[in-house]
Each structure stands twice: as structure tokens, then as C-alpha cells.
C-alpha atoms as a PDB file:
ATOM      1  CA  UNK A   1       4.491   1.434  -3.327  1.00  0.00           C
ATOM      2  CA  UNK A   2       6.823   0.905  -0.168  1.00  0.00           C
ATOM      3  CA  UNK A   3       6.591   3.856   2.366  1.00  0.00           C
ATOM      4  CA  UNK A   4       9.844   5.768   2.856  1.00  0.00           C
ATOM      5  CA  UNK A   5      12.535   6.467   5.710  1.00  0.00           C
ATOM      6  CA  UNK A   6      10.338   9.593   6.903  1.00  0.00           C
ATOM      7  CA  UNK A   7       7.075   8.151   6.299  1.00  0.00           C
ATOM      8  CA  UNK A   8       7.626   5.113   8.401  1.00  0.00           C
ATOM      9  CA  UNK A   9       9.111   7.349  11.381  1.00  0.00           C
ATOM     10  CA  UNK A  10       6.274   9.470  11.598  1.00  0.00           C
ATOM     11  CA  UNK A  11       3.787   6.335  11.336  1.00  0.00           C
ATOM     12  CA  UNK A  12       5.804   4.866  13.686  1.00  0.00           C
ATOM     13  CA  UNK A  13       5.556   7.843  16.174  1.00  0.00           C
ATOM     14  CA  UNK A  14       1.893   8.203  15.715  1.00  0.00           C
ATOM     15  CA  UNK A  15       1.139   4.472  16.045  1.00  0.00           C
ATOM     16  CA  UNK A  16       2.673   4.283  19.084  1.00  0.00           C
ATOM     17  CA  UNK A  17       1.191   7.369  20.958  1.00  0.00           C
ATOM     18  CA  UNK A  18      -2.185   6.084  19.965  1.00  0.00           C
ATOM     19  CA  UNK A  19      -1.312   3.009  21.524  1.00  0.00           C
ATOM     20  CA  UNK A  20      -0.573   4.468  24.697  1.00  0.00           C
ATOM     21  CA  UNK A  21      -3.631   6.337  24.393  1.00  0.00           C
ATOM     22  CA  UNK A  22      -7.265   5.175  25.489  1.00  0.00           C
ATOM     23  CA  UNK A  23      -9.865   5.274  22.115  1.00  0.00           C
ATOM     24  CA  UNK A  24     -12.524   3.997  20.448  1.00  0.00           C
ATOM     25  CA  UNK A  25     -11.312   0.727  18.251  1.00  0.00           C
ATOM     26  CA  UNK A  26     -12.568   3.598  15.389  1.00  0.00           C
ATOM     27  CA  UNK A  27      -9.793   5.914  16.147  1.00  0.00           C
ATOM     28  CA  UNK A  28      -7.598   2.751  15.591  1.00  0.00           C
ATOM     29  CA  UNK A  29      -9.623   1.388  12.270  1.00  0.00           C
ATOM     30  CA  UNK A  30      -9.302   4.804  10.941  1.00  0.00           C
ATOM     31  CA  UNK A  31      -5.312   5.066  11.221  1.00  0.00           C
ATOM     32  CA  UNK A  32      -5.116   1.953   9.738  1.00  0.00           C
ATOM     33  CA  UNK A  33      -7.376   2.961   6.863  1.00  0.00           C
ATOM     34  CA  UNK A  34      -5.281   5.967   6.308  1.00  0.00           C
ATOM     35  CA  UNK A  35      -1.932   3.943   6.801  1.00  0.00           C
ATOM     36  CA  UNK A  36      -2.563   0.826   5.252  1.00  0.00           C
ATOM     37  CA  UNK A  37       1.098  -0.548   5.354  1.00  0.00           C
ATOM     38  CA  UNK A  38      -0.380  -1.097   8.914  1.00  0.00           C
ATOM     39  CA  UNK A  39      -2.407  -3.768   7.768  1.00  0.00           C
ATOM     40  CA  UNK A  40      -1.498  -7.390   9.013  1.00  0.00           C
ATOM     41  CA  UNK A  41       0.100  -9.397   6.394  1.00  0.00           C
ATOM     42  CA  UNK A  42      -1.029 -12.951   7.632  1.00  0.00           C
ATOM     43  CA  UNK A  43      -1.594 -15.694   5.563  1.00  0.00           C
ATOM     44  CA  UNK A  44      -0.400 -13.990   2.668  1.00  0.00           C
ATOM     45  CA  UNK A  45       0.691 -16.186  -0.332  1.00  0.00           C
ATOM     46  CA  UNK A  46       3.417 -15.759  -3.155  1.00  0.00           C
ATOM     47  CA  UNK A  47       1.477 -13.323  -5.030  1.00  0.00           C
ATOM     48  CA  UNK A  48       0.979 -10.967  -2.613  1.00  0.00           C
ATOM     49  CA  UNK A  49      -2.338  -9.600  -1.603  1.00  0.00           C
ATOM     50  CA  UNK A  50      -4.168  -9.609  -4.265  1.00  0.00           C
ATOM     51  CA  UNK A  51      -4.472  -6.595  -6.713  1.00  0.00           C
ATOM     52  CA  UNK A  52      -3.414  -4.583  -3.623  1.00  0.00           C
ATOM     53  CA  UNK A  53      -6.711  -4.659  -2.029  1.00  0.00           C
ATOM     54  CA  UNK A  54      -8.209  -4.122   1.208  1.00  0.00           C
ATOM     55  CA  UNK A  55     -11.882  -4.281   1.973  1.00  0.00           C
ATOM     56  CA  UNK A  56     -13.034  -1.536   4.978  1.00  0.00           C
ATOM     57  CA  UNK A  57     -16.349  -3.952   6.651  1.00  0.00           C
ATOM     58  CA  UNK A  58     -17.011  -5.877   4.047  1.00  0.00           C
ATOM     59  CA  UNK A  59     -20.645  -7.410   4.430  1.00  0.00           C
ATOM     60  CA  UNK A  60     -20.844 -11.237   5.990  1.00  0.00           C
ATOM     61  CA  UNK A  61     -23.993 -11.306   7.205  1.00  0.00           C
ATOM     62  CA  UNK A  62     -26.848  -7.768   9.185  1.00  0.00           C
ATOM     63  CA  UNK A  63     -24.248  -8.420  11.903  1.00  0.00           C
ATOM     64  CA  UNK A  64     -20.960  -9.832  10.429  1.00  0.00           C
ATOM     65  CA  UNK A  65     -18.483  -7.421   9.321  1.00  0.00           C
ATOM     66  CA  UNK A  66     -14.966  -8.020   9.494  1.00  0.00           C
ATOM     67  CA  UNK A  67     -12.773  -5.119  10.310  1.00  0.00           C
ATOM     68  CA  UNK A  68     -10.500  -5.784   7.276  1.00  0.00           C
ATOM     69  CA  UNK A  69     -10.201  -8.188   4.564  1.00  0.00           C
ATOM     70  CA  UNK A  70      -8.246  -9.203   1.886  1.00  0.00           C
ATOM     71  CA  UNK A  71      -7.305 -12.124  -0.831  1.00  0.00           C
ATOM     72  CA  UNK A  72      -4.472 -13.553  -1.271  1.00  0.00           C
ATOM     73  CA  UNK A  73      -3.720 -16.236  -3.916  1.00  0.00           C
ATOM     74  CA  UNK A  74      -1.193 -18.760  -5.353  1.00  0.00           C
ATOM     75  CA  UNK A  75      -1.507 -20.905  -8.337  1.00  0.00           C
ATOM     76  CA  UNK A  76      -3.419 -23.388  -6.928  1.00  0.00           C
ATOM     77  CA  UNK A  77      -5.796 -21.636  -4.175  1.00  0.00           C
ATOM     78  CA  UNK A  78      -6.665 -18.457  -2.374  1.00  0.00           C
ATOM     79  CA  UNK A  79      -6.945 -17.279   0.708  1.00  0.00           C
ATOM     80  CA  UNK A  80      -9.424 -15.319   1.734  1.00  0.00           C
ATOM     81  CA  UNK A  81      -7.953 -13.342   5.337  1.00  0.00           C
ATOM     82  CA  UNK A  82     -10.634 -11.848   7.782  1.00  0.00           C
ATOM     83  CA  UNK A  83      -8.988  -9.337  10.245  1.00  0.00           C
ATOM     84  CA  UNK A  84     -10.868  -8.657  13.304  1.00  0.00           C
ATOM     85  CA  UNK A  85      -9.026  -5.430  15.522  1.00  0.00           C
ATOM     86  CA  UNK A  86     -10.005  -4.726  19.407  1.00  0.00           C
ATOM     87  CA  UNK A  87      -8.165  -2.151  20.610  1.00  0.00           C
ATOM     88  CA  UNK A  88      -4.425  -1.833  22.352  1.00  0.00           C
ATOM     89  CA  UNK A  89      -5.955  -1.498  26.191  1.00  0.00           C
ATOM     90  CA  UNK A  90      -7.663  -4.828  25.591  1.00  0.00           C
ATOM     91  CA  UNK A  91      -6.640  -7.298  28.080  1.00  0.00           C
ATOM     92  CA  UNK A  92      -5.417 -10.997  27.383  1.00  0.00           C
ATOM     93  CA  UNK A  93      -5.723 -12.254  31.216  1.00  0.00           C
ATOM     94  CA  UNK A  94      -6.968 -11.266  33.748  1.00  0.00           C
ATOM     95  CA  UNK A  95      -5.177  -8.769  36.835  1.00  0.00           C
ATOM     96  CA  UNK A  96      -2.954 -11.197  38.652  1.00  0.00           C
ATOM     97  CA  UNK A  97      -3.819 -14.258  36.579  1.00  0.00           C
ATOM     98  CA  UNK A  98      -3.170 -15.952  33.977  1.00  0.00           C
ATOM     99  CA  UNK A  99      -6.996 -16.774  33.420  1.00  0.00           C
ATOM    100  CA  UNK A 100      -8.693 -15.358  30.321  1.00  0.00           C
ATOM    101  CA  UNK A 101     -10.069 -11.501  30.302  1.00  0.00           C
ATOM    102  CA  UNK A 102     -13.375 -11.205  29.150  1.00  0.00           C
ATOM    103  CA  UNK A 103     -12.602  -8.872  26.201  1.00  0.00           C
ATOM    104  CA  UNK A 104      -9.753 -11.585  24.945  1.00  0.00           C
ATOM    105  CA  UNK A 105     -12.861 -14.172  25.279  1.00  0.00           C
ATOM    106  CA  UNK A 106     -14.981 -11.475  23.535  1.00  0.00           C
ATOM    107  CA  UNK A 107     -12.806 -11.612  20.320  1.00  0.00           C
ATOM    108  CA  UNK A 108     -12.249 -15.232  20.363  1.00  0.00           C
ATOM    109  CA  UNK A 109     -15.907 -15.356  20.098  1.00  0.00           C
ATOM    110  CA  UNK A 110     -16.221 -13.141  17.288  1.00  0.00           C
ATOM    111  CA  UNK A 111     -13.754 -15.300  15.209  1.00  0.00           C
ATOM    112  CA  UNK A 112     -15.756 -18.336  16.383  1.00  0.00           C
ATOM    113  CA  UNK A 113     -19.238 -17.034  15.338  1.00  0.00           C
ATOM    114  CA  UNK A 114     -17.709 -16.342  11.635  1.00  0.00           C
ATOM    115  CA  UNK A 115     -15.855 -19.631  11.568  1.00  0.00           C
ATOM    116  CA  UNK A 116     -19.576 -20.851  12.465  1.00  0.00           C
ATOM    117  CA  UNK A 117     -21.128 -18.806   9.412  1.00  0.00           C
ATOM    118  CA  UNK A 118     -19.130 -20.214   7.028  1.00  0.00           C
ATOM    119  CA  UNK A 119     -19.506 -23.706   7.913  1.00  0.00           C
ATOM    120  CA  UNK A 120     -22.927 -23.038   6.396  1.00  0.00           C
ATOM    121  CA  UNK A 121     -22.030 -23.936   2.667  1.00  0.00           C
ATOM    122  CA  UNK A 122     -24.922 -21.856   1.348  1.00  0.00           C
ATOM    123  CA  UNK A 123     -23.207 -18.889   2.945  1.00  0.00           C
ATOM    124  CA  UNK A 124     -19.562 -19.711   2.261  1.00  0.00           C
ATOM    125  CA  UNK A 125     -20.826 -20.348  -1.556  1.00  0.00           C
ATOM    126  CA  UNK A 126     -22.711 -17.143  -1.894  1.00  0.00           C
ATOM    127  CA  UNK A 127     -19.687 -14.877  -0.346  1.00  0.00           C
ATOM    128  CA  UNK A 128     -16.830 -16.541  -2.954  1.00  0.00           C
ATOM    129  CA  UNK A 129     -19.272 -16.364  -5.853  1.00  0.00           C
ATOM    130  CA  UNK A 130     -21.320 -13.709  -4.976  1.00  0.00           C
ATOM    131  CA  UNK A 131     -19.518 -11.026  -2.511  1.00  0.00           C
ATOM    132  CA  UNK A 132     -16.379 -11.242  -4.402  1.00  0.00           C
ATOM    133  CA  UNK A 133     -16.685 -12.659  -7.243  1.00  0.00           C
ATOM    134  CA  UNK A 134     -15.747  -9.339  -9.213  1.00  0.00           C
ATOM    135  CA  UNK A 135     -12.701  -9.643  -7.827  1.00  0.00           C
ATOM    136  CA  UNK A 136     -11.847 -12.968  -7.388  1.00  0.00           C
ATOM    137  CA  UNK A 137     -10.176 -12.728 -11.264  1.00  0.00           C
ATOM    138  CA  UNK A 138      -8.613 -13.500 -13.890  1.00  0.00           C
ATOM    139  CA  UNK A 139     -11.851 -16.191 -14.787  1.00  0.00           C
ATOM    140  CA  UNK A 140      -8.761 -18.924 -15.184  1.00  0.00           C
ATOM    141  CA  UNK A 141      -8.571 -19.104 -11.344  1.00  0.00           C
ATOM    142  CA  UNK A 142     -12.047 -18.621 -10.662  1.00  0.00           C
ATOM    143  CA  UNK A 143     -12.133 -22.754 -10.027  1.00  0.00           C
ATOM    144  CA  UNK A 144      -9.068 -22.676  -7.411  1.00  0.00           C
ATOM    145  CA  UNK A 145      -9.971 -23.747  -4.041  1.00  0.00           C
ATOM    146  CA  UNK A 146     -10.688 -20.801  -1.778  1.00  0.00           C
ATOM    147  CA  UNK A 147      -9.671 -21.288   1.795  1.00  0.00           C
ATOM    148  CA  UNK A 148     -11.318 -19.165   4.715  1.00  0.00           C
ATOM    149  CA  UNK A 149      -8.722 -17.835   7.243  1.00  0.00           C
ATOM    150  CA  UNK A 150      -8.864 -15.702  10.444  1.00  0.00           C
ATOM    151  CA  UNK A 151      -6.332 -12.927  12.281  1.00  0.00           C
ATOM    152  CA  UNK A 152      -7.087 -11.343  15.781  1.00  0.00           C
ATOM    153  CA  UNK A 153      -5.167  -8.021  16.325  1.00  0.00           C
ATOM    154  CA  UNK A 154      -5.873  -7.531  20.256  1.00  0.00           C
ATOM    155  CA  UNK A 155      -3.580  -6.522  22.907  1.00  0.00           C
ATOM    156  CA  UNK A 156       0.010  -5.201  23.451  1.00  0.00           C
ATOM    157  CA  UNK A 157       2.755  -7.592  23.556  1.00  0.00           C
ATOM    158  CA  UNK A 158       4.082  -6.396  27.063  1.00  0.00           C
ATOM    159  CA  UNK A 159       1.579  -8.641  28.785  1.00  0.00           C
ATOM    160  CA  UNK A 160       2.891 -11.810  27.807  1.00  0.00           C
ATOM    161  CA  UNK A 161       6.548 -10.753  26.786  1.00  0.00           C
ATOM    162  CA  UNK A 162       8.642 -12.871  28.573  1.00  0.00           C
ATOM    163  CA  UNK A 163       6.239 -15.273  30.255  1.00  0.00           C
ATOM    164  CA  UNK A 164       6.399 -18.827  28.024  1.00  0.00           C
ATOM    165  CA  UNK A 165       3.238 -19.841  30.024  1.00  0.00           C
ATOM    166  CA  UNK A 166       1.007 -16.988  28.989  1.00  0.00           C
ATOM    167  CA  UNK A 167       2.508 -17.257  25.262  1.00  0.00           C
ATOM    168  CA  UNK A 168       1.703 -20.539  25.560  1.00  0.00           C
ATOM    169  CA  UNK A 169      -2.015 -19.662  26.368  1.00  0.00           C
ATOM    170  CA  UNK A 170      -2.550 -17.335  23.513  1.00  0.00           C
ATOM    171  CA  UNK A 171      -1.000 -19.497  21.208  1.00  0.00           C
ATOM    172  CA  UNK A 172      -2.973 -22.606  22.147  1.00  0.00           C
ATOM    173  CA  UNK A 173      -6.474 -20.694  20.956  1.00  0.00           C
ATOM    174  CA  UNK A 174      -4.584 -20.359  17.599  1.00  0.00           C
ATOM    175  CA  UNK A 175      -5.157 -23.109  15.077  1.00  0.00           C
ATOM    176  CA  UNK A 176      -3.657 -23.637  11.395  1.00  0.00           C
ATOM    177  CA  UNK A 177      -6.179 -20.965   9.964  1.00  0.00           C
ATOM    178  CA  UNK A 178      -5.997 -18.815  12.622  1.00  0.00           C
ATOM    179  CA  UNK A 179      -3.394 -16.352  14.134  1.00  0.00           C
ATOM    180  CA  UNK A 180      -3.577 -13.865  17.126  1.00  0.00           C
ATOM    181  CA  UNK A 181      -1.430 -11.052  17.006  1.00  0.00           C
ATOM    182  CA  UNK A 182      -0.792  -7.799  19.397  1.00  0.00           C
ATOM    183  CA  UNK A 183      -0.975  -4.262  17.599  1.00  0.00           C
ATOM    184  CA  UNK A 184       2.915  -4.181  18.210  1.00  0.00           C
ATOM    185  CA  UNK A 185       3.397  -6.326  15.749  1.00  0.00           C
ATOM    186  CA  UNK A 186       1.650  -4.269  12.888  1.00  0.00           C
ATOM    187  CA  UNK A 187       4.562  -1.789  13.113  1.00  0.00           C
ATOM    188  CA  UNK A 188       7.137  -4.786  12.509  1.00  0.00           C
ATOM    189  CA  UNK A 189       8.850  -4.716   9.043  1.00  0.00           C
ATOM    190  CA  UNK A 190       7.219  -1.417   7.758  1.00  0.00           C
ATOM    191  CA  UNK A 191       9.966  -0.820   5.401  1.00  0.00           C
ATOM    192  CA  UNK A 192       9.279  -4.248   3.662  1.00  0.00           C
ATOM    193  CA  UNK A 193       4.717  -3.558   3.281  1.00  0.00           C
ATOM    194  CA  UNK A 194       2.940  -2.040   0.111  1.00  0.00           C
ATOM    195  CA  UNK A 195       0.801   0.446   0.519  1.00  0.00           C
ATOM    196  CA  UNK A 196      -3.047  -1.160  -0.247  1.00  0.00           C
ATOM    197  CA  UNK A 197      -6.032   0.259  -2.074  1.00  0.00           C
ATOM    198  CA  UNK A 198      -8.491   0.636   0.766  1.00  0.00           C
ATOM    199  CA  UNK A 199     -12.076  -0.383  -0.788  1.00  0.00           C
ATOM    200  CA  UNK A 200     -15.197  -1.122   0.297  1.00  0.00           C
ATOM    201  CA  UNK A 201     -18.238  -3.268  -1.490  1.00  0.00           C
ATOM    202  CA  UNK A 202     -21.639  -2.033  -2.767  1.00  0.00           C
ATOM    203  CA  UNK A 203     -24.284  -3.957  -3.634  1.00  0.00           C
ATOM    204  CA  UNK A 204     -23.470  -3.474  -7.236  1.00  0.00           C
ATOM    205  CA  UNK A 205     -19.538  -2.679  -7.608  1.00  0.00           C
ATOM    206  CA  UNK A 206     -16.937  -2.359  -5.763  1.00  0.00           C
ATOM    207  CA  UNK A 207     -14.819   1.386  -4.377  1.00  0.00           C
ATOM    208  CA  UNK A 208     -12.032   2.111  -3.885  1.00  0.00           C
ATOM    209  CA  UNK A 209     -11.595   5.395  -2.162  1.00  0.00           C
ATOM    210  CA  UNK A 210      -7.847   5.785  -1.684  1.00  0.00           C
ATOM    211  CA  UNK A 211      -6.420   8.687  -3.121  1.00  0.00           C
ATOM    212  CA  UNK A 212      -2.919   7.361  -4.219  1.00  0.00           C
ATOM    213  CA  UNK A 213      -1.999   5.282  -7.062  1.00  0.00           C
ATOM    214  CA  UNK A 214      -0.687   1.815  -6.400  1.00  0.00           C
ATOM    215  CA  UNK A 215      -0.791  -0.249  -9.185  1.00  0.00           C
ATOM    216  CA  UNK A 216      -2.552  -1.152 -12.044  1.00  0.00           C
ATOM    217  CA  UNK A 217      -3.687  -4.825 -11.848  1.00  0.00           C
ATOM    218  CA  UNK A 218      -6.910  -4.028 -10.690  1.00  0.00           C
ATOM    219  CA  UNK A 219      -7.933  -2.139 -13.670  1.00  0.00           C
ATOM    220  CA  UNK A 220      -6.289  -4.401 -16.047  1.00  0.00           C
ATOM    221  CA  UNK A 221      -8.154  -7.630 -14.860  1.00  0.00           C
ATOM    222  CA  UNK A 222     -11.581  -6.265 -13.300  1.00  0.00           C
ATOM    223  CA  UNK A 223     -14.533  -5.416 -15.222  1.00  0.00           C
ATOM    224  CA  UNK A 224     -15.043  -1.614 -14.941  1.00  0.00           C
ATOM    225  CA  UNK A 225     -18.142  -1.655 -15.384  1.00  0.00           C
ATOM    226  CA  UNK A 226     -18.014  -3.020 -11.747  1.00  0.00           C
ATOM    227  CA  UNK A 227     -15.754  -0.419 -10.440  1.00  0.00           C
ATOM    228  CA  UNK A 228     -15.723   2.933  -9.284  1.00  0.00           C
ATOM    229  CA  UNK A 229     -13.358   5.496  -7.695  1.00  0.00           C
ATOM    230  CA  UNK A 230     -12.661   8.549  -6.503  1.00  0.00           C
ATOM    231  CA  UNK A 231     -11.777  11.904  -9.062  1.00  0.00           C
ATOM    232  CA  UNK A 232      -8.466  12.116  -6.734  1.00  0.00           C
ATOM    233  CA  UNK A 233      -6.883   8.814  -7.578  1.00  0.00           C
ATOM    234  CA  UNK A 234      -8.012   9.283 -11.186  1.00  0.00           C
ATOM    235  CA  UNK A 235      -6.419  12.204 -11.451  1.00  0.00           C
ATOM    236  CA  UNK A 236      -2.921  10.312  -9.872  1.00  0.00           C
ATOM    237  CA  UNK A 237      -3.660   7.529 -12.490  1.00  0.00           C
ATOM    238  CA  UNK A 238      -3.084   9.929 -15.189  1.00  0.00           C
ATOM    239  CA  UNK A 239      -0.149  11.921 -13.555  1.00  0.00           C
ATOM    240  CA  UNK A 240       1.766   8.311 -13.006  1.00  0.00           C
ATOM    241  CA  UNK A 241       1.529   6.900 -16.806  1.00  0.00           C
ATOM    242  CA  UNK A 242       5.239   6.508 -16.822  1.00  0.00           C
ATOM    243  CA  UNK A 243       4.063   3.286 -14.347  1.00  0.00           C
ATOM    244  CA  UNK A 244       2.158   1.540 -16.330  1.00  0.00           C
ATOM    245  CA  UNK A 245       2.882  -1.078 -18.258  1.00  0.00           C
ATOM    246  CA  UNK A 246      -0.040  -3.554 -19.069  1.00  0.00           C
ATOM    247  CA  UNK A 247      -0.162  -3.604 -23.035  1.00  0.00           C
ATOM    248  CA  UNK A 248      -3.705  -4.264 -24.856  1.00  0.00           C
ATOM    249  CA  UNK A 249      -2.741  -7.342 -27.923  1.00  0.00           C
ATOM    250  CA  UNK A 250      -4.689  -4.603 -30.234  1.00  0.00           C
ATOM    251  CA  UNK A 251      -2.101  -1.750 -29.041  1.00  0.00           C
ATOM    252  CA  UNK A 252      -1.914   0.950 -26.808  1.00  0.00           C
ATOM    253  CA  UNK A 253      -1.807   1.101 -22.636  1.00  0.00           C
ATOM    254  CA  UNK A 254      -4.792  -0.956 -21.181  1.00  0.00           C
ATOM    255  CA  UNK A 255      -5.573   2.243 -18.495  1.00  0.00           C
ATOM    256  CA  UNK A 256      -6.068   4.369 -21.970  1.00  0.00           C
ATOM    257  CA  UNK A 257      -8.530   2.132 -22.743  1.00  0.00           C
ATOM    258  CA  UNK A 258     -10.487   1.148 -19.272  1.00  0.00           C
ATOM    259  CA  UNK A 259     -10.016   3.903 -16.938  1.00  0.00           C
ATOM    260  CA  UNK A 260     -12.915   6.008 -19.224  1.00  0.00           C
ATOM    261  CA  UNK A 261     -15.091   3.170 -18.318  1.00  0.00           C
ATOM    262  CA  UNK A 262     -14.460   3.784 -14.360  1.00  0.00           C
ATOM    263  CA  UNK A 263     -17.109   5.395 -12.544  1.00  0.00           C
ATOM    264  CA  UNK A 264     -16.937   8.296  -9.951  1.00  0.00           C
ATOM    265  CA  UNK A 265     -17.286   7.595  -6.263  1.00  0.00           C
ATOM    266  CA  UNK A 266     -17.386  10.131  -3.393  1.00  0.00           C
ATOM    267  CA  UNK A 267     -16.079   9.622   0.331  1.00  0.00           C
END
């Protein structure tokens, strides 16, 4: 569900003050939760992000948690994107230079220490069939080659806007599965972005705690035994039937069927 004319304005407006603003990177994770149309869309593939999903700190490791996360899939492979956000005051170079800041270093790092996780097989192995596995569906695709890839929101684009050597300096620390962006560019193109289920992973099934229905896809594919959500988006589920459209072979509207079988989260 695309955001409209007004929406994106006042997104746009309240992006942008924040920006100019001095927070916490939670103020900014937060805005993003509740806007997710500002989610990055990197390395997203022709079938979009997958059931319209995007995991709040999903678990890597005690100390791994990526900021955001999402699949994204073709028919032959998936990508599986791991956003990492600073915040908007966070320096590229340092005053006068063009030699690295310490907080650009400090997310580089951060990116590194995953890329160095999953080099472990055991671990890359028990995140794609263990983590998400529930959603990694339909079980046809299961077997398609799953392919680890990294994004870096950090910065504004006004300190290297219109100097080739410093753009040439951030983009040399990129690399084919990894892309750096500045939170600038998460307001590009609003009017083209979905609106994403924000979810987050339990031990045993998965949330997802936006309010607003999206899409169905999710509930036609996943178990539900394995999902729950909140009473709110329920509720929208029913009051959007005219929307769906997946068809059970026996007859009748699959959400008829499987949204009973959804359990009840709180936020």
C-alpha cells in the first residue's frame, strides 16, 4: 500500500526536521518503524521484499542485532539485506579533512564484524534454517541459494555533495554486497515504496505488530501456527476483505480459513 500525496509531505516534513535535529539513533529507528516506506530498498530483487516484511533487531548473535532486515527473493536466490542506521550528525571525515571520522570507522566496523559472523558456516546455516526459516517460504524455494548482503545508512549527503574525491572515498569501502547510503536518500522516491509489516522474531514465532493491513501473502504461505499479531491489524484484516484474493483449491478465501489460527500479540 503506496503512501499518498499528503502522507508523503508530512513524512517528508518530519524526516527532515529530525534530521536537523540532534537524537538518539532510537528517535530515528522509531520513525522509521512507524514510517516504514522509509526503509532502504537496497538489494531488492524482482519480487519485491518479501511478503512485505521487515524485522525490528532481529537476533544474530548476545551482541549482533541489525537495525533492520529484510528478504528479498527471485527465482533462483534470495537475498537476505541487513540495515545498520547511525544517526544524521554522524560524520564521514574528519573537520578539514578528508581522513575518516571515527563514527564512519565505527559503522564500517559493525558491518565488518557481521560479515565476520557469517563467514562462520555453522552460524550462517543456523540463521537461514533456523532464524528464518518460517519465513523463508513457499518449501519449493527453500533450496535457492541465499546470499548475505549489507546497507549502512550514516550521514547527510551535504558532506560529500559535490566533492568527487570524498564520493570517491565512501564509495571505495563499498563492495558488490555492500552499499553506504546517507539518510537523505531514504526520503528519495517515496511515492514509488510499499508500506512494510514491521515484525520482530521470538524464539518460537514470529510478530508482527503493525497495525495496518498490507497484504495477504504472509498469511497465505506461513504456517500460523508460527505467527502472531496484534487485535488491531486483525481487526483491519477483516474490515479490508474486498482485498483479498488468495483462493483455497477446496473453496472459500484462504484468510477465512487461517487468520482463526493466528495468535494475539501485544506491543
Amino acid at each position: 500500500m503506496r503512501l499518498d500525496t499528503g502522507e508523503i509531505k508530512k513524512i517528508r516534513e518530519e524526516f527532515m526536521r529530525l534530521m536537523d535535529e540532534e537524537h538518539p539513533e532510537q528517535i530515528y529507528q522509531k520513525y522509521m518503524e512507524d514510517n516504514t516506506a522509509l526503509i532502504p530498498r537496497e538489494f531488492v530483487q524482482n519480487h519485491g521484499i518479501h511478503f512485505d516484511m521487515v524485522f525490528r533487531k532481529i537476533s544474530l548473535a548476545r551482541d549482533y542485532a541489525p537495525d533492520f532486515f529484510y528478504l528479498s527473493k527471485s527465482s533462483a536466490d534470495w537475498n537476505l539485506v541487513l540495515i545498520e542506521i547511525e544517526k544524521p550528525r554522524s560524520r564521514y571525515f574528519k573537520d578539514n579533512s578528508n581522513d575518516l571520522h571515527p563514527e564512519f570507522l565505527a559503522g564500517l566496523d559493525q558491518i565488518a564484524r557481521w560479515r565476520a559472523w557469517f563467514d562462520n558456516s555453522a552460524n550462517f546455516t543456523g540463521f537461514v534454517d533456523g532464524t528464518i526459516a518460517p519465513v523463508r517460504v513457499p518449501e519449493m524455494m527453500r533450496r535457492n541459494k541465499c546470499h548475505i548482503k549489507y546497507v549502512l545508512v550514516h550521514g547527510r549527503r551535504s558532506e560529500f555533495e559535490g566533492n568527487e574525491l570524498r564520493r570517491g572515498l565512501i564509495r571505495a569501502r563499498e563492495a558488490d554486497d555492500f552499499h553506504i547510503i546517507s539518510f537523505d536518500s531514504l526520503l528519495e522516491s517515496l511515492h514509488t515504496k510499499e508500506s512494510l509489516y514491521l515484525c520482530v522474531r521470538k524464539n518460537e514465532h514470529v510478530e508482527i505488530i503493525s497495525k495496518k493491513f498490507i497484504d495477504e501473502s504472509v498469511f497465505s504461505w506461513m504456517d500460523p501456527s508460527q505467527l502472531k499479531i496484534v487485535n488491531e491489524l486483525r481487526e483491519d484484516i477483516i474490515r479490508n476483505k474486498s482485498r483479498w484474493y488468495h483462493h483455497r483449491s477446496e473453496g472459500g478465501m484462504v484468510l477465512d480459513h487461517v487468520l482463526p489460527k493466528v495468535g494475539c500479540c501485544t506491543v
